[in-house]
N, C-alpha and C. Protein backbone atom coordinates (compact mmCIF):
# COMPACT_ATOMS: atom_id res chain seq x y z
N UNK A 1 125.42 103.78 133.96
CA UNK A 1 124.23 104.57 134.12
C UNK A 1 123.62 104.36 135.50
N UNK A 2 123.27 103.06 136.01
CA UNK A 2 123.26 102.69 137.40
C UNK A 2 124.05 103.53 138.88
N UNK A 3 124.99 103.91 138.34
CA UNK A 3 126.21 104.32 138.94
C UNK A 3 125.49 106.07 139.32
N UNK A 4 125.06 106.29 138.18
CA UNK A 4 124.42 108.18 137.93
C UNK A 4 122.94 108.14 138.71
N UNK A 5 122.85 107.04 138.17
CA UNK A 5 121.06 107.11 138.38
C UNK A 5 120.55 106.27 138.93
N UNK A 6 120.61 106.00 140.49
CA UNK A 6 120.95 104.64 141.22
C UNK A 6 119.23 104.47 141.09
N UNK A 7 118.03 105.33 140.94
CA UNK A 7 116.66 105.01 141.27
C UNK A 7 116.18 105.02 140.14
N UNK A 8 116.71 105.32 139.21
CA UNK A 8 116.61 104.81 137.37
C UNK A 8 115.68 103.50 137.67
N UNK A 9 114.61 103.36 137.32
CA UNK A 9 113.99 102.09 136.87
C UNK A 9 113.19 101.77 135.36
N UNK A 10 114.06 100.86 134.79
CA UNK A 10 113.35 100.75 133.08
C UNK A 10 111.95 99.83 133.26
N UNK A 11 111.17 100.10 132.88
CA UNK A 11 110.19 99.12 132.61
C UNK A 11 110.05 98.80 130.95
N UNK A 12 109.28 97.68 130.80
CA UNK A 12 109.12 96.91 128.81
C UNK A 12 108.07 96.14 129.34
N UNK A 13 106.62 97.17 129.31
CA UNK A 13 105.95 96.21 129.22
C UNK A 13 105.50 95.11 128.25
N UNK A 14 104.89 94.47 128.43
CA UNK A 14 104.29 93.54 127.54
C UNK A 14 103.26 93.83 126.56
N UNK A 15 103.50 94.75 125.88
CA UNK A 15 102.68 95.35 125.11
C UNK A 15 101.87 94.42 123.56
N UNK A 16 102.40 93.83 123.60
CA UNK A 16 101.76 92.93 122.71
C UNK A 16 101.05 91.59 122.86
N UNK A 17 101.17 91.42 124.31
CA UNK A 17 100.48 90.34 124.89
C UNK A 17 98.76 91.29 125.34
N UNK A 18 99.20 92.32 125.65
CA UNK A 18 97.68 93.25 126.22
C UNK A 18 96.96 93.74 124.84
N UNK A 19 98.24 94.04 123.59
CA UNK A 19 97.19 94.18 122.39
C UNK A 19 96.37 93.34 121.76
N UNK A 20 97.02 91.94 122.21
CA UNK A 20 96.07 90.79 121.48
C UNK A 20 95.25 90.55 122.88
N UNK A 21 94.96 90.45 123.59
CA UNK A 21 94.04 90.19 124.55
C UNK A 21 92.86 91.74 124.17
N UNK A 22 93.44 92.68 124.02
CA UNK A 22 91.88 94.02 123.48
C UNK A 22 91.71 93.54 122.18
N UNK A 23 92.04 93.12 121.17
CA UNK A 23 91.26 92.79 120.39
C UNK A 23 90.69 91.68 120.46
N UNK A 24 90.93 90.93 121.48
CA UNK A 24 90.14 89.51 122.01
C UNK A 24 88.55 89.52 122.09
N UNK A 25 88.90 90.95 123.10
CA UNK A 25 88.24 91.54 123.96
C UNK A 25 87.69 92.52 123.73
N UNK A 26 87.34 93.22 122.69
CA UNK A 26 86.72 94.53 122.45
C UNK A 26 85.65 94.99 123.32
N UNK A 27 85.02 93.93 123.45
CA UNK A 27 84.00 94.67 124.05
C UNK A 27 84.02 95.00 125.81
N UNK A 28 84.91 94.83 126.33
CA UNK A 28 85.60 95.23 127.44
C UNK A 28 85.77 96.68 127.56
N UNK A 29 86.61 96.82 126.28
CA UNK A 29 86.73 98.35 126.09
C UNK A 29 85.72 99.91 125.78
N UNK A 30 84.59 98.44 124.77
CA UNK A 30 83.73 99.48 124.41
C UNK A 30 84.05 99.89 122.96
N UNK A 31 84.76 98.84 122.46
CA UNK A 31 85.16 99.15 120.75
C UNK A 31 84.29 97.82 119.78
N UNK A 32 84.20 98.02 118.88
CA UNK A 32 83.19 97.05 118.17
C UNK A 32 83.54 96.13 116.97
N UNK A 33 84.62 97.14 115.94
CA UNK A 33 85.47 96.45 115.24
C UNK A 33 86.37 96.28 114.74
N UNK A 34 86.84 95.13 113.90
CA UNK A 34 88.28 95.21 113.99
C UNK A 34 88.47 94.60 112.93
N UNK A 35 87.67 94.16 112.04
CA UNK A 35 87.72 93.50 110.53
C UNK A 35 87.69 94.29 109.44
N UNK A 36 86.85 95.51 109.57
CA UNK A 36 87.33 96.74 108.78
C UNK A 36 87.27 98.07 109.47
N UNK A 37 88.10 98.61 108.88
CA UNK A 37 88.05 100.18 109.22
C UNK A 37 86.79 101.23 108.63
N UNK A 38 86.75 102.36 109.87
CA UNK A 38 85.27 103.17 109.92
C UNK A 38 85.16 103.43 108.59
N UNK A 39 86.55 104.36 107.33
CA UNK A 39 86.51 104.57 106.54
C UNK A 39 85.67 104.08 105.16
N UNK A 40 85.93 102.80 105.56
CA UNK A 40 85.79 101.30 104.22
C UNK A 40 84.68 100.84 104.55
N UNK A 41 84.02 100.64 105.93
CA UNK A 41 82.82 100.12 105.90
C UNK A 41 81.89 101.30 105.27
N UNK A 42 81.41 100.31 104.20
CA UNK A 42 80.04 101.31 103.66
C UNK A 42 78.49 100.82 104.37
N UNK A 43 78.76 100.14 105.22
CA UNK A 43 77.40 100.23 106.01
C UNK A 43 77.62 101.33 107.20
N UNK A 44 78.24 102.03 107.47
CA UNK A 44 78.55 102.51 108.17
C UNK A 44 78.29 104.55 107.35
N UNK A 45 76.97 104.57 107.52
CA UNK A 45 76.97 105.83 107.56
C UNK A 45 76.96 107.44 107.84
N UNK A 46 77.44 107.37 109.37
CA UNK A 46 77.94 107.89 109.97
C UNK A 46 79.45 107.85 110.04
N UNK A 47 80.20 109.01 109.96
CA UNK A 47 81.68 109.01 109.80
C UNK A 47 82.04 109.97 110.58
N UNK A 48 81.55 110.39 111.61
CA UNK A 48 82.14 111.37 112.44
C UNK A 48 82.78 111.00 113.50
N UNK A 49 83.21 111.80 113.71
CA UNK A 49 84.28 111.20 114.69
C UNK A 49 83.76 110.49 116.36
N UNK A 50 82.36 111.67 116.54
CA UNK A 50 81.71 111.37 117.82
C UNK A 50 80.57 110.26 117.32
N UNK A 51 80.20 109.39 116.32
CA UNK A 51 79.32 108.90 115.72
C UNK A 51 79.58 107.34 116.31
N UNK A 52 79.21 106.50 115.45
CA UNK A 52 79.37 104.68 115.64
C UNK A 52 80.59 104.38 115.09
N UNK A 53 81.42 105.08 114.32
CA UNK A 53 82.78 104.93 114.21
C UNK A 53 83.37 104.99 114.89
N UNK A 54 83.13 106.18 116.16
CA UNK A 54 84.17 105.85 117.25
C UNK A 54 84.67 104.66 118.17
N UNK A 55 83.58 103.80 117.75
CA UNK A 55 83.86 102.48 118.60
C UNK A 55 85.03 101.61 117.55
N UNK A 56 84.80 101.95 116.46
CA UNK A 56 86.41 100.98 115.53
C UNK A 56 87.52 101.06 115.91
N UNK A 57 87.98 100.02 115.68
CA UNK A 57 89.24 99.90 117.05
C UNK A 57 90.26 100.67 116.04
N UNK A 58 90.09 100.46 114.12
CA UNK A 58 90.65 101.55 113.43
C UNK A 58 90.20 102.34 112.64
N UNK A 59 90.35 103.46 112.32
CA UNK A 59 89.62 104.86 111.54
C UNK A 59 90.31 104.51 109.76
N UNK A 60 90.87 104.55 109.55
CA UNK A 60 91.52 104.09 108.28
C UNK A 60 92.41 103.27 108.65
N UNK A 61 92.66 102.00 107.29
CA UNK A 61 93.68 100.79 107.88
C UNK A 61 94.77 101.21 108.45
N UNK A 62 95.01 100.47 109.59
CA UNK A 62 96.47 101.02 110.13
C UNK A 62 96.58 101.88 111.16
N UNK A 63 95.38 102.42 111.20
CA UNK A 63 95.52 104.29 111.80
C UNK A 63 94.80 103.56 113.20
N UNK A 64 95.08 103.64 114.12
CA UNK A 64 94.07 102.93 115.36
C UNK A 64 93.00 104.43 115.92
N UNK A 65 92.31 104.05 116.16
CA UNK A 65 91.27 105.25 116.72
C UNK A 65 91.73 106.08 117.96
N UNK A 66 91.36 107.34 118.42
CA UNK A 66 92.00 108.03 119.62
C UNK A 66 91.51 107.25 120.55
N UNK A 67 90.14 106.89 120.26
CA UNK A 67 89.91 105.80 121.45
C UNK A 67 90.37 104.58 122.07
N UNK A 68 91.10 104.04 121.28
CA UNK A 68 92.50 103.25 121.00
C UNK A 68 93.72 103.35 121.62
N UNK A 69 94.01 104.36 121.16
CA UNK A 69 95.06 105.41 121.41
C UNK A 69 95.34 105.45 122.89
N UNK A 70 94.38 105.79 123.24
CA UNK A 70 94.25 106.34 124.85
C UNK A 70 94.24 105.12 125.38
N UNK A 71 92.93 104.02 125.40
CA UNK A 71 93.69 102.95 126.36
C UNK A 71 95.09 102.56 126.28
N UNK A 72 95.82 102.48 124.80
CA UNK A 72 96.97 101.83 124.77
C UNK A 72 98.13 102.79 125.90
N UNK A 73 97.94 104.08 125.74
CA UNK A 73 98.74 105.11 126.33
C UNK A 73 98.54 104.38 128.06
N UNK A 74 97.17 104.37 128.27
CA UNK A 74 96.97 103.94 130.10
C UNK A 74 98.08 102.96 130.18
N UNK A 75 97.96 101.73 129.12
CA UNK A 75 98.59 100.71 129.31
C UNK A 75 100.05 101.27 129.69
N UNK A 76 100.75 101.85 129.00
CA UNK A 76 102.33 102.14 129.10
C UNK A 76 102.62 102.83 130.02
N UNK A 77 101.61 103.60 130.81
CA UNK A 77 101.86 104.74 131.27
C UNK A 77 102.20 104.14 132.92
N UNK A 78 101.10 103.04 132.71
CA UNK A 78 100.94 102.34 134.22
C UNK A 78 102.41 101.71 135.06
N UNK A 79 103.38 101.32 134.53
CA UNK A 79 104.19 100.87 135.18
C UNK A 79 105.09 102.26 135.48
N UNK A 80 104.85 103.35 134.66
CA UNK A 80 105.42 104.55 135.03
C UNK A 80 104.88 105.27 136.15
N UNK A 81 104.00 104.97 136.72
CA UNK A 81 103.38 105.94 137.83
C UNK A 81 104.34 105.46 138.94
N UNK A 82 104.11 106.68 139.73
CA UNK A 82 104.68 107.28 141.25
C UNK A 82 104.26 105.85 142.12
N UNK A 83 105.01 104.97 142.88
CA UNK A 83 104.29 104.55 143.56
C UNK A 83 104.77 104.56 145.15
């Protein structure tokens, strides 16, 4: 493949060393929690999407928030840029 694609470069980031450092870190990001989801908290009465849920790092268990979403995407995306 080297041979075809001599400027081929793979990157693997470390993606699970930066996921446990944001949930270290939430509030870096601007996310708030991470012990339950927006769904399940019943103190949480607002459920909209633009509401105080948007700061949960997940929307239903499992499901990570778009807000989530998107930093994780920056993360991967970064060793892919033009440089």
């Amino acid at each position: 493949m080297r041979a075809r694609y001599p400027d081929l470069k793979i990157y693997a980031p470390d993606f699970f060393t930066q996921f446990n450092f944001f949930l270290s870190h939430l509030e870096i990001y601007g996310m708030t929690s991470t012990s339950i989801d927006a769904l399940e908290d019943l103190a949480l009465t607002d459920k909209s999407f633009n509401g105080p849920g948007a700061d949960y790092v997940f929307w239903i268990t499992c499901i990570q928030r778009q807000k989530c979403t998107s930093i994780w995407l920056r993360w991967l995306s970064k060793p892919c840029r033009r440089r």
